[in-house]
N, C-alpha and C. Protein backbone atom coordinates (compact mmCIF):
# COMPACT_ATOMS: atom_id res chain seq x y z
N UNK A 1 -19.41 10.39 6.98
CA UNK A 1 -20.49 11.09 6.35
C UNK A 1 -20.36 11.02 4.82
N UNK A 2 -19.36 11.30 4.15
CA UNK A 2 -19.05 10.82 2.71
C UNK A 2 -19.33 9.99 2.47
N UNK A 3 -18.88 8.66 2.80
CA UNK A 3 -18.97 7.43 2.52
C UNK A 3 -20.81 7.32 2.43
N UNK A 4 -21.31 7.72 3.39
CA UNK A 4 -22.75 7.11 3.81
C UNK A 4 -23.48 8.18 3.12
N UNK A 5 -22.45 9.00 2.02
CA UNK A 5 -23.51 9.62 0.66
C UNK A 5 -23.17 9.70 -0.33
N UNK A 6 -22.57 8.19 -0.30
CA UNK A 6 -22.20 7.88 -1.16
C UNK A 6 -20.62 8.16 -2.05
N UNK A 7 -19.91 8.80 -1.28
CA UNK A 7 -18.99 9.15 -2.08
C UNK A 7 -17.68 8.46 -1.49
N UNK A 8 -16.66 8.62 -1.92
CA UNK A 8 -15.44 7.95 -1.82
C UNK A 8 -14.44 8.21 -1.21
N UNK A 9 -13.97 7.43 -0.18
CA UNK A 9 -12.53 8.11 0.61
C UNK A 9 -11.30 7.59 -0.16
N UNK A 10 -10.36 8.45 -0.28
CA UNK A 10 -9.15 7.84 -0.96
C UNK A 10 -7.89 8.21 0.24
N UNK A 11 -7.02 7.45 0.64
CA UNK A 11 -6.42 7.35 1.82
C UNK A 11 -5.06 7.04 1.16
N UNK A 12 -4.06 7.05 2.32
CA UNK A 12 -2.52 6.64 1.57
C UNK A 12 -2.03 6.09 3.05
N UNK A 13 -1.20 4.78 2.86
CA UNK A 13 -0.68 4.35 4.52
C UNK A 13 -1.41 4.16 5.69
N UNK A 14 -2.53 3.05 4.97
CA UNK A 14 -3.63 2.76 5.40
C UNK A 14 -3.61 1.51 6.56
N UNK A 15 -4.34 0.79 7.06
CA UNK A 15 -3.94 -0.04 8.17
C UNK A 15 -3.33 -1.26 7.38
N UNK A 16 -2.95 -1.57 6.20
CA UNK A 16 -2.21 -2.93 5.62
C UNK A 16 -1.19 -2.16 5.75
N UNK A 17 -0.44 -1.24 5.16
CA UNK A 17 0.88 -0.81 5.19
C UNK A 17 1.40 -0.82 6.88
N UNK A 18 0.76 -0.26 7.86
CA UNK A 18 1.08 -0.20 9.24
C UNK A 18 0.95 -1.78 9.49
N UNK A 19 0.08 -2.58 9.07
CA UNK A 19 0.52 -4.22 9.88
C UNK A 19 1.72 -4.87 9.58
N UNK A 20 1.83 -4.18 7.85
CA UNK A 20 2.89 -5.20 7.27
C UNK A 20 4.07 -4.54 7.67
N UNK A 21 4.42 -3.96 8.07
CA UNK A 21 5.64 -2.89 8.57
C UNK A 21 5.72 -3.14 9.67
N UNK A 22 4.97 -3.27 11.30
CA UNK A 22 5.10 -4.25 12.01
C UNK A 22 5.22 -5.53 12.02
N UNK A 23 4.54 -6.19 11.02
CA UNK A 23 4.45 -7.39 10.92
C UNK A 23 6.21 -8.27 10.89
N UNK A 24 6.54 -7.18 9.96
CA UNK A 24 8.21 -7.51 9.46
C UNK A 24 9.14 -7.11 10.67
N UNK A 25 8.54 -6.09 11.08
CA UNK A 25 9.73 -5.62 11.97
C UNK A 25 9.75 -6.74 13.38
N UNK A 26 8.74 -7.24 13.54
CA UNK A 26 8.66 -8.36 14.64
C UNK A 26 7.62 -7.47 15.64
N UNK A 27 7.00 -6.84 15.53
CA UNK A 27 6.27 -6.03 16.60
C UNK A 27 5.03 -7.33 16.48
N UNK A 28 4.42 -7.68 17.65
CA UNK A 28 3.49 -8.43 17.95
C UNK A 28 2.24 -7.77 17.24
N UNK A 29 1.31 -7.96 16.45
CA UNK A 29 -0.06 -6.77 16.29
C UNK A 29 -0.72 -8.45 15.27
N UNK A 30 -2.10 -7.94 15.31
CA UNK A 30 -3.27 -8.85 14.52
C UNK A 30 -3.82 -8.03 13.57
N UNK A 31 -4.38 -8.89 12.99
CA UNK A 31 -5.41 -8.37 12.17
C UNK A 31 -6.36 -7.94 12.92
N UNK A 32 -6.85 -8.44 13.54
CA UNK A 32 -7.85 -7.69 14.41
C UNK A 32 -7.98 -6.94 14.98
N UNK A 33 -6.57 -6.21 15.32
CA UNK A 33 -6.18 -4.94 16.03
C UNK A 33 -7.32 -3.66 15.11
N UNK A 34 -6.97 -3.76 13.67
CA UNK A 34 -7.72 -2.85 13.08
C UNK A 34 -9.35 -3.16 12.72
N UNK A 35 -10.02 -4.45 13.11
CA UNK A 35 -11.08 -4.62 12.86
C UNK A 35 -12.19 -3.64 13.03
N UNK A 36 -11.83 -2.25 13.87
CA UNK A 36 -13.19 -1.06 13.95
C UNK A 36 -12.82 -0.42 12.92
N UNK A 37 -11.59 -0.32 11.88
CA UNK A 37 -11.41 0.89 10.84
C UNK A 37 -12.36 0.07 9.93
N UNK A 38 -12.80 1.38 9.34
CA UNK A 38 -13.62 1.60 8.18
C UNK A 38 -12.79 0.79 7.13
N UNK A 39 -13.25 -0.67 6.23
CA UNK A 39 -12.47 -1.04 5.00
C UNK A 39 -12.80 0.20 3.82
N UNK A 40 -11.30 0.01 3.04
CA UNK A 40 -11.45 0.60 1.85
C UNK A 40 -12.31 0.11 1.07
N UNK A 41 -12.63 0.86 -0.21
CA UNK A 41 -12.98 0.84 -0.88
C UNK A 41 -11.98 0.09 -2.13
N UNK A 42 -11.07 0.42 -2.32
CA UNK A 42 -10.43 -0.08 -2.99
C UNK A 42 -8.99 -0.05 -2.30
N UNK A 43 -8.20 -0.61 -2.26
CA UNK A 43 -6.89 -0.21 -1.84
C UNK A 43 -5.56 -0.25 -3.28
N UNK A 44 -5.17 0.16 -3.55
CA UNK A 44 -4.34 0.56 -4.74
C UNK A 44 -2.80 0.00 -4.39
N UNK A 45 -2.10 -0.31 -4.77
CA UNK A 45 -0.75 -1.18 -4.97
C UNK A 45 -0.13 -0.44 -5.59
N UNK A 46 1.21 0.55 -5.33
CA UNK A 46 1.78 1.15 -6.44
C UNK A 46 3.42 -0.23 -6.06
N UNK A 47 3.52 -0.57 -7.02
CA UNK A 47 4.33 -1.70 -7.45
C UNK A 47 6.10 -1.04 -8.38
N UNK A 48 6.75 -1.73 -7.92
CA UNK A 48 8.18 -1.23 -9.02
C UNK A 48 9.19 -2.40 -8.76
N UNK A 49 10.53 -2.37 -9.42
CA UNK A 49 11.11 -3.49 -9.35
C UNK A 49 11.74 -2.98 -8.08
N UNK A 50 12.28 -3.51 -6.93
CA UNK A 50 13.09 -3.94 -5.57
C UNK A 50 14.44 -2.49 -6.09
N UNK A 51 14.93 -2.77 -7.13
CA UNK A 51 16.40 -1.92 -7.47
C UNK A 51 16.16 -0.65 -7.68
N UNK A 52 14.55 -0.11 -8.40
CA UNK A 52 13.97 1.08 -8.86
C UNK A 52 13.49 1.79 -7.66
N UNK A 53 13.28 1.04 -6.53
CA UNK A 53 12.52 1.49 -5.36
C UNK A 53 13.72 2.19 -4.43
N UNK A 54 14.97 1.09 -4.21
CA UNK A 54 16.03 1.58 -3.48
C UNK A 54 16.45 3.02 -4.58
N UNK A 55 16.98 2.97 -5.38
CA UNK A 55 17.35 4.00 -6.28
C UNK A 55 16.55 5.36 -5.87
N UNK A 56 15.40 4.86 -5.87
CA UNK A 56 14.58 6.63 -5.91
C UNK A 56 14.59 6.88 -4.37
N UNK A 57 14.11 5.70 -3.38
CA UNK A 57 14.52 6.63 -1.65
C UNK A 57 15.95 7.14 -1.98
N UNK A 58 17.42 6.76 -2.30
CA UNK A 58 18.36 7.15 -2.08
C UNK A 58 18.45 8.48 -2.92
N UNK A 59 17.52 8.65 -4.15
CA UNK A 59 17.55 10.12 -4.69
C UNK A 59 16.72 10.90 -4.09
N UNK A 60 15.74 10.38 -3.60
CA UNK A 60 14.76 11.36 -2.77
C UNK A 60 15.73 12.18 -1.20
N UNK A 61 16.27 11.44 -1.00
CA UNK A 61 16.26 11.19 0.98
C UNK A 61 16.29 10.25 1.34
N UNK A 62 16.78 9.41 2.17
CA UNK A 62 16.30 8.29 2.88
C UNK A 62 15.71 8.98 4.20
N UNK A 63 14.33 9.01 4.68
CA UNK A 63 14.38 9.25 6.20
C UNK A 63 14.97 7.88 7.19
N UNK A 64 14.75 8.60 8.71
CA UNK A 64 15.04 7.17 9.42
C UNK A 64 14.18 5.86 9.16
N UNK A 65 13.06 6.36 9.00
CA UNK A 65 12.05 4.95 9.14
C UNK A 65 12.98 4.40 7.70
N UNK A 66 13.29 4.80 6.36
CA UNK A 66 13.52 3.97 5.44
C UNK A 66 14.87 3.10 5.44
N UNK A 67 15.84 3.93 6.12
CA UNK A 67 16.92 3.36 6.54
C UNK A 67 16.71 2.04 7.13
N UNK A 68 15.68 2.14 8.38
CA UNK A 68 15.73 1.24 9.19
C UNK A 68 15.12 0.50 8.30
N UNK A 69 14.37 -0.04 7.41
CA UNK A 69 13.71 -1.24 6.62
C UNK A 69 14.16 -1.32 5.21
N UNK A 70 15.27 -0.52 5.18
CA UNK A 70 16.03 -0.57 3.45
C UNK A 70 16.61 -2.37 3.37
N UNK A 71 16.79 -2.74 4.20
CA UNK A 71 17.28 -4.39 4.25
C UNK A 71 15.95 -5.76 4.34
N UNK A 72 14.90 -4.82 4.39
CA UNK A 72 13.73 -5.76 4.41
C UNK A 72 13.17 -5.64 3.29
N UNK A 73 13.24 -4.40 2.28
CA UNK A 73 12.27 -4.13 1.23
C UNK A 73 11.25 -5.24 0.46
N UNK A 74 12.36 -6.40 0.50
CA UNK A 74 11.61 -7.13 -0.77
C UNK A 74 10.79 -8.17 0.68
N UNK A 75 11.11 -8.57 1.77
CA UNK A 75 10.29 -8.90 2.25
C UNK A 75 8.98 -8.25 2.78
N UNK A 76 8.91 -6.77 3.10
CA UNK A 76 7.68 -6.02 2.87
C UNK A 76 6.66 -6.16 2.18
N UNK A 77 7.55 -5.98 0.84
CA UNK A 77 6.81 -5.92 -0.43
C UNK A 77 5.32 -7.54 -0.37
N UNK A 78 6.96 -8.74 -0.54
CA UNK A 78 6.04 -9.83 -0.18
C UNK A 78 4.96 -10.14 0.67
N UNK A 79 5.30 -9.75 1.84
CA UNK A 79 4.23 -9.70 3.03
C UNK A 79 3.28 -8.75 2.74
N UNK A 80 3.35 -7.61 2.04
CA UNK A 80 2.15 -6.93 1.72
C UNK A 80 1.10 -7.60 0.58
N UNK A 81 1.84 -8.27 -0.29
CA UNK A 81 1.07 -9.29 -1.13
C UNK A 81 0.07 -9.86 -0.64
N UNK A 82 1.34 -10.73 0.48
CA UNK A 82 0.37 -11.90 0.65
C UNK A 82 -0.36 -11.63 1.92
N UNK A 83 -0.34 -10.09 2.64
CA UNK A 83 -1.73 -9.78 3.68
C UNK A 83 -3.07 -9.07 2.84
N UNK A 84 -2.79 -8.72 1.54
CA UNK A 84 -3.54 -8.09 0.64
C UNK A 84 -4.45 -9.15 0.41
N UNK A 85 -4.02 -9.96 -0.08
CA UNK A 85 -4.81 -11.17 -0.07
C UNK A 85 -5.50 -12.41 0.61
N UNK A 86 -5.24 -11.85 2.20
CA UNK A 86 -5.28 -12.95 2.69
C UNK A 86 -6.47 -11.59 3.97
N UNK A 87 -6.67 -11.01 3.45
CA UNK A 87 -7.79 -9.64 4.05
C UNK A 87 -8.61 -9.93 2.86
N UNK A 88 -8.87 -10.41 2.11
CA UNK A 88 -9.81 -10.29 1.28
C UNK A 88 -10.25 -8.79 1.21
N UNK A 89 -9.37 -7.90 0.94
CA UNK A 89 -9.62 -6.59 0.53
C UNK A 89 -9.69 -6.37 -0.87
N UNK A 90 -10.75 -5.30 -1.39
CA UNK A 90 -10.25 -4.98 -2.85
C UNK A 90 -9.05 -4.58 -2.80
N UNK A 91 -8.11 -4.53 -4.37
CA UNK A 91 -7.57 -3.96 -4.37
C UNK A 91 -7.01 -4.47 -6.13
N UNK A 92 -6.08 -3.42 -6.34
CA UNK A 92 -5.60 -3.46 -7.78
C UNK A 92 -3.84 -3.30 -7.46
N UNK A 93 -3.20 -3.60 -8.45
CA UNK A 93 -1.45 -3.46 -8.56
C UNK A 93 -1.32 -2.65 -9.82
N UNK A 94 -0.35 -1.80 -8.89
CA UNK A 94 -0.17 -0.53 -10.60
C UNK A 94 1.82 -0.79 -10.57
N UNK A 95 2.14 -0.79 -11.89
CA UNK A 95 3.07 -1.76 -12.15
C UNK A 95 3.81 0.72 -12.41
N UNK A 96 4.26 0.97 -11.23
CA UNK A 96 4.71 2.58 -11.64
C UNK A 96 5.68 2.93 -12.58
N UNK A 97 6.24 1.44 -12.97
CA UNK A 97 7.75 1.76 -14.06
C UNK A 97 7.20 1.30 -15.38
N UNK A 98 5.59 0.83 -15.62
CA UNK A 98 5.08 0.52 -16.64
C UNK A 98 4.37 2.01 -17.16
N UNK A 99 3.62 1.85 -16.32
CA UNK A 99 2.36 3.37 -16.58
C UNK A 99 2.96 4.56 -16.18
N UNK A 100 2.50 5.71 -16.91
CA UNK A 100 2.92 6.75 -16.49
C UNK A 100 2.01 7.36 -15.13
N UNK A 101 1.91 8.38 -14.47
CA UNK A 101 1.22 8.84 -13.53
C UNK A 101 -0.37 9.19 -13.74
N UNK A 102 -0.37 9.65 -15.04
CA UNK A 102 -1.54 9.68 -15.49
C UNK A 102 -2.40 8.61 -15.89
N UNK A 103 -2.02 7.60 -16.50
CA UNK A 103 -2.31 6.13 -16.63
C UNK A 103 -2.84 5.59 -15.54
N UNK A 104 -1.73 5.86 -14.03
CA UNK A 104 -2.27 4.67 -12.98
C UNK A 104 -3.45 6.26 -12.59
N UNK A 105 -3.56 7.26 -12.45
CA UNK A 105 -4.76 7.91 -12.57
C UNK A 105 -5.71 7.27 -12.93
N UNK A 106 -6.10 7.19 -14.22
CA UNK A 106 -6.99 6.67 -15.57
C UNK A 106 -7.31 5.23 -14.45
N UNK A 107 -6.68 4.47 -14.48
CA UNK A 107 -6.80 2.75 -13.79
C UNK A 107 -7.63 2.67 -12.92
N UNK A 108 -7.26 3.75 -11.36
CA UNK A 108 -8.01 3.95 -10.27
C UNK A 108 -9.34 4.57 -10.41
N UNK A 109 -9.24 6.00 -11.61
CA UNK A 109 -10.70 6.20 -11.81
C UNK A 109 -11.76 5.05 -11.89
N UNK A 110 -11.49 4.13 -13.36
CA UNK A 110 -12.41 3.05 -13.57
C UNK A 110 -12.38 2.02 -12.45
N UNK A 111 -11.12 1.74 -11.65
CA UNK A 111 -11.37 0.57 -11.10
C UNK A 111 -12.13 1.36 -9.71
N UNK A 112 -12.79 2.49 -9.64
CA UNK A 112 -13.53 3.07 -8.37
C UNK A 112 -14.95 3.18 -9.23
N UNK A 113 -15.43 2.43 -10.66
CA UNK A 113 -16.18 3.23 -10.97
C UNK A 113 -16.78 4.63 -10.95
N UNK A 114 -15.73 5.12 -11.00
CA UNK A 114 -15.99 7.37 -10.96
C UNK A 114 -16.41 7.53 -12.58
């Protein structure tokens, strides 16, 4: 109903993050599995270097799920690239160790035209 008045859904751990996370882990799934979800509007990339990423799960917490894919990270990462692009989805890369929080704010506003 939003969408179809015009307004904007903003989502987090959307169906690219769930393929590419199977995708790696070896679980069988398609692209087409998600072909009835609604595409984004934009899908957003929060980006950091491989060493900055391990660093902050291990200061945060690691839960189980991160444990179990702390040895895949940088192939995730990759495979999320290159399914980002290969969905011909919008989407933008926010570089999080460049911009501050408010910045990649500012980015997503304009790049949603708001």
């Amino acid at each position: 109903m939003i969408m179809r008045n015009g307004g904007k859904v903003i989502s987090d751990r959307y169906w690219l993050t769930t393929y590419t996370y199977h995708q790696v882990m070896g679980v069988r799934i398609l692209v087409d599995d998600f072909a009835s979800i609604i595409k984004p509007t934009l899908t957003v990339i929060l980006a950091l270097n491989h060493e900055v990423q391990i660093e902050r799960m291990v200061r945060r917490g690691m839960s189980v799920g991160d444990r179990r894919v702390l040895d895949k990270q940088r192939e995730i990462s990759a495979a999320f690239y290159r399914n980002a692009l290969e969905s011909d989805i919008p989407f933008i890369v926010l570089d999080t160790q460049r911009f501050s929080p408010e910045k990649c704010a500012d980015i997503v506003t304009v790049a949603l035209g708001s």
